[in-house]
N, C-alpha and C. Protein backbone atom coordinates (compact mmCIF):
# COMPACT_ATOMS: atom_id res chain seq x y z
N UNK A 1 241.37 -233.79 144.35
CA UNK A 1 240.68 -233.22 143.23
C UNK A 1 239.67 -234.23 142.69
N UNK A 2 239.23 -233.65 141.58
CA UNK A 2 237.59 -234.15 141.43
C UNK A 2 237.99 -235.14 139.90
N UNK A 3 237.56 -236.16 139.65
CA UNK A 3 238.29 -236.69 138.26
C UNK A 3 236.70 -237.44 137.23
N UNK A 4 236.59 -237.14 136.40
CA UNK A 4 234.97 -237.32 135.89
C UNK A 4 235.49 -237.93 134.76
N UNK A 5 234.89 -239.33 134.29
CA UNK A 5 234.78 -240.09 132.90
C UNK A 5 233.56 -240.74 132.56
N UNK A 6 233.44 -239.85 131.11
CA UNK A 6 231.95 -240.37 130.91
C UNK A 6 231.95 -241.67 129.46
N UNK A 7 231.33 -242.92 129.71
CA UNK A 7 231.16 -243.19 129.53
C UNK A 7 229.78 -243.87 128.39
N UNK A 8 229.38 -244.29 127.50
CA UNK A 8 227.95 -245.19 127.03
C UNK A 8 227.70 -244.24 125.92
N UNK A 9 227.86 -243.45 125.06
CA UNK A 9 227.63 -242.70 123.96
C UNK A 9 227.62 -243.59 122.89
N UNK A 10 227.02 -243.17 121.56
CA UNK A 10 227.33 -244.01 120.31
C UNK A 10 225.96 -244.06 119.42
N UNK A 11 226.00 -244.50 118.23
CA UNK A 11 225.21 -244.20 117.46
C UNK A 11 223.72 -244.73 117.54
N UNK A 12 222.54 -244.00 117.53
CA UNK A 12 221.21 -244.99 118.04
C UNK A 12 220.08 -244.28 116.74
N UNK A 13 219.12 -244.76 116.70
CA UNK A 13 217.38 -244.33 116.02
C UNK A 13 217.09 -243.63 116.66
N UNK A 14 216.40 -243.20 116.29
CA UNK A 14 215.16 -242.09 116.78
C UNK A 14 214.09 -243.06 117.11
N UNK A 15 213.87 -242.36 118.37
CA UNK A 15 212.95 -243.87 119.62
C UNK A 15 213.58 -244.86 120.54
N UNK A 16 215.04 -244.93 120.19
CA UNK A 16 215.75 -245.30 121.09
C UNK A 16 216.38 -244.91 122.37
N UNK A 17 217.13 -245.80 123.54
CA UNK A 17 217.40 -245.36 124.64
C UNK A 17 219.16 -245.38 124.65
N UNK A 18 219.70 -244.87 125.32
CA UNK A 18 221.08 -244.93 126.24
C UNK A 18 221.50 -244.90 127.37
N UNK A 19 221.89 -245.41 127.88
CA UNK A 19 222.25 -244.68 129.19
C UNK A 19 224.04 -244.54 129.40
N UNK A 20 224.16 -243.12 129.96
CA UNK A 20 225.30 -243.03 129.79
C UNK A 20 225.87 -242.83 131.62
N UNK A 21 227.00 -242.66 131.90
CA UNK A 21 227.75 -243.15 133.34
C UNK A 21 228.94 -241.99 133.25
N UNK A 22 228.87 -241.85 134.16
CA UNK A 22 230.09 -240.61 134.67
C UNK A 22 230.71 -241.25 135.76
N UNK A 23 231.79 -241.55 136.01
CA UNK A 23 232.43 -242.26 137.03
C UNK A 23 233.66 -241.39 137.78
N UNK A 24 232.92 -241.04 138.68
CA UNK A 24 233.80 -239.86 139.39
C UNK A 24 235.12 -240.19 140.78
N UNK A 25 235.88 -239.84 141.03
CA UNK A 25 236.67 -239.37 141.75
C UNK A 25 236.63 -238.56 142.59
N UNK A 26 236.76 -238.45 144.04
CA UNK A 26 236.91 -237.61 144.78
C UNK A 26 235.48 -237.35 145.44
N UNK A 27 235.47 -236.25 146.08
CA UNK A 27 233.86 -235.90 146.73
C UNK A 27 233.36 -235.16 146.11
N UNK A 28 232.06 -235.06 145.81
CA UNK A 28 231.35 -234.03 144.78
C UNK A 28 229.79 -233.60 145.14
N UNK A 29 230.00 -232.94 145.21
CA UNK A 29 228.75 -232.12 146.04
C UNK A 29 227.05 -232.06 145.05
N UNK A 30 227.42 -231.71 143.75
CA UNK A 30 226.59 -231.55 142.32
C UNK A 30 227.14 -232.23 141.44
N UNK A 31 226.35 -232.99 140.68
CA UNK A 31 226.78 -234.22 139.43
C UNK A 31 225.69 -233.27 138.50
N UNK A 32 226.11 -232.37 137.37
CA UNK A 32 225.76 -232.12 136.54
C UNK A 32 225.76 -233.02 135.16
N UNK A 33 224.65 -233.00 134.15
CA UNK A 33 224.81 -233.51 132.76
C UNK A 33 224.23 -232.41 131.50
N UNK A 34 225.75 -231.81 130.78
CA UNK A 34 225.56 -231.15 129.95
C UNK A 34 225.58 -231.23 128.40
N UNK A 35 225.06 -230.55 127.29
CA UNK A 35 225.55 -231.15 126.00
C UNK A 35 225.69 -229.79 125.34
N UNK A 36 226.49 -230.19 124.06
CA UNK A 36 227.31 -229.34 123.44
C UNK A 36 226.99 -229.69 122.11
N UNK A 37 226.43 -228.88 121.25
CA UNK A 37 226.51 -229.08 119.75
C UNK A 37 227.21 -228.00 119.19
N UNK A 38 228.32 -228.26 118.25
CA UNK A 38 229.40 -227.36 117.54
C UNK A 38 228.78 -225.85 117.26
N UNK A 39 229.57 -224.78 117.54
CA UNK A 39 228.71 -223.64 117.10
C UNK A 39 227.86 -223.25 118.47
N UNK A 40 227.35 -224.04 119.29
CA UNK A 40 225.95 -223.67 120.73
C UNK A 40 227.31 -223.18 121.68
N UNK A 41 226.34 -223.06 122.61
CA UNK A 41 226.84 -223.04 124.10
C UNK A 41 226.52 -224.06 124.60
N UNK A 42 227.26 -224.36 125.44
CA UNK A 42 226.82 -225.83 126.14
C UNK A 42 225.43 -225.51 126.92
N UNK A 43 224.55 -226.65 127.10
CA UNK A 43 223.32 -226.73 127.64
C UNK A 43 222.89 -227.65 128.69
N UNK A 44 223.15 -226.88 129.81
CA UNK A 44 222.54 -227.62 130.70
C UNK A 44 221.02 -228.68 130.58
N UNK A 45 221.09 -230.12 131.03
CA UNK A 45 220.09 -231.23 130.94
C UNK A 45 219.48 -231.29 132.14
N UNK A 46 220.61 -232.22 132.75
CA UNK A 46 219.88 -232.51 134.54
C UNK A 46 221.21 -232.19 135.34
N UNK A 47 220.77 -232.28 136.50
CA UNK A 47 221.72 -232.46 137.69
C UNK A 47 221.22 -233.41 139.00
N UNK A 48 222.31 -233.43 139.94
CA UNK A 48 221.72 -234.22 140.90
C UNK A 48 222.22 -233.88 142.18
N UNK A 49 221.38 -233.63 143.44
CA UNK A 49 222.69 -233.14 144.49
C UNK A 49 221.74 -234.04 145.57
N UNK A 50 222.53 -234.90 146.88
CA UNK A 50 221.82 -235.60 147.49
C UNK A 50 220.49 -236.58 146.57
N UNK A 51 219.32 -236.18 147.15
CA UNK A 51 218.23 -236.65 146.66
C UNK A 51 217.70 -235.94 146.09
N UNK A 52 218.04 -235.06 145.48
CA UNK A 52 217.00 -233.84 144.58
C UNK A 52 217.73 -234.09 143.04
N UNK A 53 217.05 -233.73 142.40
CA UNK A 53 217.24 -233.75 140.87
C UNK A 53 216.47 -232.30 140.03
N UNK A 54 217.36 -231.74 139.13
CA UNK A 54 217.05 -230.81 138.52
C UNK A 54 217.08 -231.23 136.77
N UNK A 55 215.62 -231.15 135.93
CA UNK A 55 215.96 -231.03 134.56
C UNK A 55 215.46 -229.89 134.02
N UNK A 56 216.03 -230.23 132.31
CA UNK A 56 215.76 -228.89 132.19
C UNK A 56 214.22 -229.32 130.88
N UNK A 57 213.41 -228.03 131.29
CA UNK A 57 212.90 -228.61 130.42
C UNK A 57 211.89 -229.20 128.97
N UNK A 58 213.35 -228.98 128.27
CA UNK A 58 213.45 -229.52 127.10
C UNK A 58 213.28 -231.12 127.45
N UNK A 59 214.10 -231.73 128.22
CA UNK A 59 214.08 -233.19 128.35
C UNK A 59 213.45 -234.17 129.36
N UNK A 60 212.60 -232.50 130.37
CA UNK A 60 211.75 -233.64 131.17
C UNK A 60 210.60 -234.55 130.59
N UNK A 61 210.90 -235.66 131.87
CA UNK A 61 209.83 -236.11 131.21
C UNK A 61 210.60 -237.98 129.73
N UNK A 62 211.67 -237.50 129.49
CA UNK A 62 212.29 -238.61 128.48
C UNK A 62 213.87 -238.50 128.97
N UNK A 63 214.33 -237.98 129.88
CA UNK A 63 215.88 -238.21 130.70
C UNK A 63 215.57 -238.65 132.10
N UNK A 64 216.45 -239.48 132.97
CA UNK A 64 216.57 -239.45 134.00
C UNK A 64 217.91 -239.71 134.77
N UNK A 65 218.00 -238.77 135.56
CA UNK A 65 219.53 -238.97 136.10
C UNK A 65 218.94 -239.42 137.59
N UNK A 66 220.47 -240.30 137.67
CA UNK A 66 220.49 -240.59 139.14
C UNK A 66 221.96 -241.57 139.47
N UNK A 67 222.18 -242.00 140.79
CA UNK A 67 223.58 -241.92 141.72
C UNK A 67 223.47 -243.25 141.88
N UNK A 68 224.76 -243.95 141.76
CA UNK A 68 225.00 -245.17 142.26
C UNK A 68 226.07 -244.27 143.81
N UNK A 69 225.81 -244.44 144.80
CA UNK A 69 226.66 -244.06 146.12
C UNK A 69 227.92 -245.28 146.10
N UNK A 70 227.63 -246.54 146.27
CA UNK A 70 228.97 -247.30 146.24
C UNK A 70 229.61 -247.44 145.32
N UNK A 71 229.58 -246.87 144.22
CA UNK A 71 230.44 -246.75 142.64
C UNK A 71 230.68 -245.56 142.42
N UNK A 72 230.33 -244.72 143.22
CA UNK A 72 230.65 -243.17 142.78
C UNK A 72 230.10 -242.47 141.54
N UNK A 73 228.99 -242.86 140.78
CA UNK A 73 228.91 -243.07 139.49
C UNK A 73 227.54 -242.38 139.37
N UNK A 74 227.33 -241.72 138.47
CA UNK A 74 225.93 -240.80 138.29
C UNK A 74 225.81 -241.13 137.12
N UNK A 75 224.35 -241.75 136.51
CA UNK A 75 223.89 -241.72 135.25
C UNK A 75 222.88 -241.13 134.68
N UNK A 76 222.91 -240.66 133.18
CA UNK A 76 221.98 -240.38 132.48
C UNK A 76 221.14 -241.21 131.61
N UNK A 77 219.82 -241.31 132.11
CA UNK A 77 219.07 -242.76 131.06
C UNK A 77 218.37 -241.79 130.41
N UNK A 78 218.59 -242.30 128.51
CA UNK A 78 218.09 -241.04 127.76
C UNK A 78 217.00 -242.31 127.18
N UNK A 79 215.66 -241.67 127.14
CA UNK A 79 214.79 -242.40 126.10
C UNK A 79 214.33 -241.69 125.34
N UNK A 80 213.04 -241.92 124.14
CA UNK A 80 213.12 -242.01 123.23
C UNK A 80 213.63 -240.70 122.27
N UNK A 81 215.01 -240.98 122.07
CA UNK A 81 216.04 -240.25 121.20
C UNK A 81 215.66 -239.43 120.30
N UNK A 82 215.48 -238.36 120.04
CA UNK A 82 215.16 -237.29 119.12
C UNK A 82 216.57 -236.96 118.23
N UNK A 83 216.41 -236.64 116.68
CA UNK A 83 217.96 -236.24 116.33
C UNK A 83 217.98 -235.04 117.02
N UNK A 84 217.26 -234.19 117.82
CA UNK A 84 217.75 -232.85 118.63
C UNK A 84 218.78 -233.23 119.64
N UNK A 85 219.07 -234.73 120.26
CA UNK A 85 219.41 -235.17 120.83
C UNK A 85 220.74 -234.79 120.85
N UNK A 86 221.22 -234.77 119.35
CA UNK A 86 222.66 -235.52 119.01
C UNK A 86 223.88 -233.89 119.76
N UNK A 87 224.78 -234.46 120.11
CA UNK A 87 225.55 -234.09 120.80
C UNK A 87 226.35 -234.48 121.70
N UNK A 88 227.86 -233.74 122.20
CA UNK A 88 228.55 -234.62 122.78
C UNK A 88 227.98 -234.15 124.35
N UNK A 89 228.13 -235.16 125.00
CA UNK A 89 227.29 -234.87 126.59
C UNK A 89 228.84 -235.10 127.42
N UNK A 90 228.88 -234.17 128.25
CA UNK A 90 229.26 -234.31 129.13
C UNK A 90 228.99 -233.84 130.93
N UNK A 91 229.80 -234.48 131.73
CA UNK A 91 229.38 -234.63 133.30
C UNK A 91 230.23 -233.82 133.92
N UNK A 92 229.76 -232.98 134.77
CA UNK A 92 230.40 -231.74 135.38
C UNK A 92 230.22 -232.09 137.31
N UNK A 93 230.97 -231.81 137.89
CA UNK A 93 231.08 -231.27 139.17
C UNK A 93 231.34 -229.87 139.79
N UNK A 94 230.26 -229.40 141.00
CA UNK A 94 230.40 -228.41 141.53
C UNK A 94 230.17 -228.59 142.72
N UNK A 95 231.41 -227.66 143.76
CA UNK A 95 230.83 -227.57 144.71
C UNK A 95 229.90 -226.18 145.25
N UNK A 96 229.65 -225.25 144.68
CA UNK A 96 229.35 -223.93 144.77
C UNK A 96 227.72 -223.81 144.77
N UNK A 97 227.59 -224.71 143.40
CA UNK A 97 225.52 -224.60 143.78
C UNK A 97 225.11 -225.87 143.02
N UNK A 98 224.01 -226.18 142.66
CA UNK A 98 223.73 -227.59 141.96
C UNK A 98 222.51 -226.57 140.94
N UNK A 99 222.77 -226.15 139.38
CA UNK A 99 222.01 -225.52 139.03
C UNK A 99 222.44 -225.86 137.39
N UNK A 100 221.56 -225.65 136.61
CA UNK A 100 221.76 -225.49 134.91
C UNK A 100 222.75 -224.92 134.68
N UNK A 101 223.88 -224.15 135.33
CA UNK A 101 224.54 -223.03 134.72
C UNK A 101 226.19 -223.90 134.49
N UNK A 102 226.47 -223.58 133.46
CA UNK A 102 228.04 -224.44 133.08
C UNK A 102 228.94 -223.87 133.68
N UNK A 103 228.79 -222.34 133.45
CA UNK A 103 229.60 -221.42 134.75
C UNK A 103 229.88 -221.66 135.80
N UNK A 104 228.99 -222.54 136.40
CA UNK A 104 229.12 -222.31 137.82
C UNK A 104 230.24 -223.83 138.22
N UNK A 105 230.37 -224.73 137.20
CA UNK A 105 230.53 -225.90 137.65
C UNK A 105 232.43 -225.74 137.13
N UNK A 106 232.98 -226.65 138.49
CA UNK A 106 234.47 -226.61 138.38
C UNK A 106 235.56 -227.45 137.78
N UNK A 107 234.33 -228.66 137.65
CA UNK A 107 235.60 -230.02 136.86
C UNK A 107 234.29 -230.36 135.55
N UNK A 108 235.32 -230.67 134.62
CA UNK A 108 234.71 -231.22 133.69
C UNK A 108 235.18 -232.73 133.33
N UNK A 109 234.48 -233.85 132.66
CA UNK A 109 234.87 -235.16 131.97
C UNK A 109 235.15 -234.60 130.57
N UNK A 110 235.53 -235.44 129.95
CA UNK A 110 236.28 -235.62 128.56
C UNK A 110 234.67 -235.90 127.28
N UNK A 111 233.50 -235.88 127.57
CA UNK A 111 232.94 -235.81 126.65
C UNK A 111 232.45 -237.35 125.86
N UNK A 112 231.60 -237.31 125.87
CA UNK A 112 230.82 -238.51 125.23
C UNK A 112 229.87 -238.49 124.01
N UNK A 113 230.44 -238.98 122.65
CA UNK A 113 229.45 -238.58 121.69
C UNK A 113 227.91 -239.65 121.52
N UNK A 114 226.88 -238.74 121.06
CA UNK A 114 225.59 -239.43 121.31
C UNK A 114 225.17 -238.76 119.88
N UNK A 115 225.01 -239.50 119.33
CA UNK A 115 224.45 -239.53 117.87
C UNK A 115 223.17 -240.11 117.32
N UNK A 116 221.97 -238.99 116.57
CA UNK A 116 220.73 -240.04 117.01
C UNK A 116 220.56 -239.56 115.23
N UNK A 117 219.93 -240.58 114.59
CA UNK A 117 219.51 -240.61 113.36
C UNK A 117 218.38 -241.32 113.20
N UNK A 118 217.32 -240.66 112.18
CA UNK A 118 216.26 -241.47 111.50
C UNK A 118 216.21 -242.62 111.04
């Protein structure tokens, strides 16, 4: 089975960067990065499958995801931080398709809060 912990969240400005780390388990076909504000539906950001990358976009352009292969580890580098930002992000695996949709994806991590203020 598939085991996802996300890591690097925490309180930043507006104009600031993060980068956050999903450190996965097992084989994983799609490394999704989603966020959740209380009340929404979760919202697909980016994804990553092989060498292709999908954002969405609201955040192209100021996110970038990408794969460490010998650490197992997919990150999100967020720059300059908007409070639209704020939300807990979390990292999803699928093996079925590599796409925006939360539906489609089968393991979830435990959630990382990212908090952006003026």
């Amino acid at each position: 089975q598939v085991q996802l912990v996300e890591t690097g969240g925490g309180s930043v400005q507006t104009g600031g960067s993060l980068r956050l780390s999903c450190a996965a388990s097992g084989y994983t076909y799609c490394i999704g990065w989603f966020r959740q504000i209380p009340g929404k539906e979760r919202e697909g950001v980016a994804a990553i499958r092989g060498g292709g990358t999908i954002y969405a976009a609201s955040v192209k352009g100021r996110f970038t995801i990408s794969r460490d292969g010998a650490k197992n580890t997919v990150y999100l580098d967020i720059n300059s931080l908007k409070t639209d930002d704020t939300a807990v992000y979390y990292c999803a695996a699928s093996y079925y398709q590599c796409a925006l949709t939360a539906g489609r994806f089968d393991y979830w991590g435990q959630g990382t809060q990212v908090t952006v203020s003026s």
